[in-house]
Protein backbone atom coordinates (compact mmCIF):
# COMPACT_ATOMS: atom_id res chain seq x y z
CA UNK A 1 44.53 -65.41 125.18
CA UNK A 2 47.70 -66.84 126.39
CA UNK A 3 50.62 -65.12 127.53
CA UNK A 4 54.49 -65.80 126.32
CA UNK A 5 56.69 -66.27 129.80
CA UNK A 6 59.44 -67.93 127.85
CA UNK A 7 62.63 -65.66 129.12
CA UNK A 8 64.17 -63.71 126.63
CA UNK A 9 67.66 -62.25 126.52
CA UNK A 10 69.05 -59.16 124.70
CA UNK A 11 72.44 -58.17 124.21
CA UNK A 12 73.81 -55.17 122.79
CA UNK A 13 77.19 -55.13 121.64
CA UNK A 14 78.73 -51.36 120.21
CA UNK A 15 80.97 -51.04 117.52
CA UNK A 16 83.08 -48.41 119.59
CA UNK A 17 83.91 -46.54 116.35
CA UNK A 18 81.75 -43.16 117.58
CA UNK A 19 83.47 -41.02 119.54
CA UNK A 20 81.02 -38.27 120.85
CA UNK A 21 77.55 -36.70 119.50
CA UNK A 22 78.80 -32.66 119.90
CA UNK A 23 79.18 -32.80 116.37
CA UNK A 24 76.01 -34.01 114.36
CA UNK A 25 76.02 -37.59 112.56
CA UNK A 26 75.25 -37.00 109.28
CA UNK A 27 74.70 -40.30 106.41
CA UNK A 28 74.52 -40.57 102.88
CA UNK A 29 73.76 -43.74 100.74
CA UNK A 30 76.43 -44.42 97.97
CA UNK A 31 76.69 -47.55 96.07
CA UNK A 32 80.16 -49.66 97.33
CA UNK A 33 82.61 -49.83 93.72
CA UNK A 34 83.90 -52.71 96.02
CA UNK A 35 83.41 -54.89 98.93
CA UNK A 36 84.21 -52.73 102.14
CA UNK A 37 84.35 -53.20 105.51
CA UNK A 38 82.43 -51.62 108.05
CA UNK A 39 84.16 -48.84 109.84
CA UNK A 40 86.76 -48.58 106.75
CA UNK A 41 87.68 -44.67 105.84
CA UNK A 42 86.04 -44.54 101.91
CA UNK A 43 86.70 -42.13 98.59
CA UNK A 44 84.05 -41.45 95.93
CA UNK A 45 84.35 -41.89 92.94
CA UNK A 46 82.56 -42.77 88.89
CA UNK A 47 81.89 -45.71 89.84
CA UNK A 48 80.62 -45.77 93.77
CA UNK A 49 82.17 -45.81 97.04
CA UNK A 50 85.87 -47.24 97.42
CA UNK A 51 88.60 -47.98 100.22
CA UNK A 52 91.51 -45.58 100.78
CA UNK A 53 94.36 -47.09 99.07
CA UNK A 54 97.92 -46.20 98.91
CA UNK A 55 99.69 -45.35 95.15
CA UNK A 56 103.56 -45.40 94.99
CA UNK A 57 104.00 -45.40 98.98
CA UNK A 58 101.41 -42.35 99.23
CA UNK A 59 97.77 -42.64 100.43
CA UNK A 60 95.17 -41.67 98.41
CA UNK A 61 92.56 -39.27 99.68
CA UNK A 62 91.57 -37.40 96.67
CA UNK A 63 87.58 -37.60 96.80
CA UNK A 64 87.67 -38.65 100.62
CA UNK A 65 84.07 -39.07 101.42
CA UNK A 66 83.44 -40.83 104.65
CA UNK A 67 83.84 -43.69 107.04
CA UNK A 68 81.91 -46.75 106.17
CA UNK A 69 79.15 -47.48 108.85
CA UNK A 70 78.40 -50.80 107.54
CA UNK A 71 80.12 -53.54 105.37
CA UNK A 72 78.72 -53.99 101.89
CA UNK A 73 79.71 -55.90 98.84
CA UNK A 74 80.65 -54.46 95.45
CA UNK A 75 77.18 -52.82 93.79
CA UNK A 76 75.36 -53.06 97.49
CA UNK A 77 74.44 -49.93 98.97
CA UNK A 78 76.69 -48.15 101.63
CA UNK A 79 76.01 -45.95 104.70
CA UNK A 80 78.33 -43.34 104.66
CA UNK A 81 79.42 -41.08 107.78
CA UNK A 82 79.80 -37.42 106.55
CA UNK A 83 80.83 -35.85 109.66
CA UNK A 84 81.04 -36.80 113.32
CA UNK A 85 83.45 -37.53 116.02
CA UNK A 86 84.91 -41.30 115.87
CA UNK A 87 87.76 -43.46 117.91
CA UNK A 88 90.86 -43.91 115.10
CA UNK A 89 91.72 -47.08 116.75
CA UNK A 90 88.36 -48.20 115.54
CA UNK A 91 88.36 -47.48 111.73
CA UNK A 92 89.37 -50.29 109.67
CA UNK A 93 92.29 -49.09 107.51
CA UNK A 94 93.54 -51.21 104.63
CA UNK A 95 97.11 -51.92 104.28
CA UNK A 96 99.72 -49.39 104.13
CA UNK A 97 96.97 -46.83 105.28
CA UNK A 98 96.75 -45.55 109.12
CA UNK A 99 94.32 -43.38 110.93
CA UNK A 100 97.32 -40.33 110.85
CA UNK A 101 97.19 -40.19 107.21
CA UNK A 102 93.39 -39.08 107.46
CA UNK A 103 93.34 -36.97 110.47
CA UNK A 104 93.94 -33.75 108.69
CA UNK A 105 92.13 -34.96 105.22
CA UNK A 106 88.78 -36.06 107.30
CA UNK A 107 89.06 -32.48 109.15
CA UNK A 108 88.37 -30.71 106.00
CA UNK A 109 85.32 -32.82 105.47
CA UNK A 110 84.02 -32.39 109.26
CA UNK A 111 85.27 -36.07 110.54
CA UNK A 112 87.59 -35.88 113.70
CA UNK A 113 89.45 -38.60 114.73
CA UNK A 114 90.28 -38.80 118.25
């Protein structure tokens, strides 16, 4: 029997997006409508999970869902955060959209933003 001494190195590197564990984590699995980034603030809708967008200079949050915990492309599966605590500066918003325009929105749906 022969032993492995070859060194080996591990690493990990946190996303920095959760913010505290006082609230529970909880997940879902939605299929992505469209390719989204990990960490990106999402909305549900017919046809899977999409990114927040912003119509005529407002931003959308009818059917707010989540926060993305992984990137997926368009028909992959999605994690989904339901609730938790998680760092604003950390949530990948697409243009026009900002963490301040979800605070109150992701409150009513048990995500704080701090």
């Amino acid at each position: 029997m022969a032993m492995n001494l070859a060194r080996e190195d591990y690493a990990f590197n946190p996303d920095h997006l959760i913010a505290g564990v006082n609230i529970p984590i909880e997940t879902a699995v939605k299929t992505a409508a469209e390719a989204i980034a990990a960490g990106a603030p999402v909305i549900l809708g017919a046809d899977g999970a999409a990114n927040v967008t912003v119509s005529e200079g407002t931003v959308v949050t009818t059917g707010l869902y989540g926060i993305a915990a992984e990137s997926a492309k368009a028909n992959e599966p999605v994690v989904i955060y339901l609730t938790g605590e998680f760092f604003s500066d950390a949530l990948q918003c697409g243009t026009g959209v900002t963490a301040a325009d979800l605070e109150v929105p992701f409150r009513n749906i048990g995500i704080f933003l701090k």
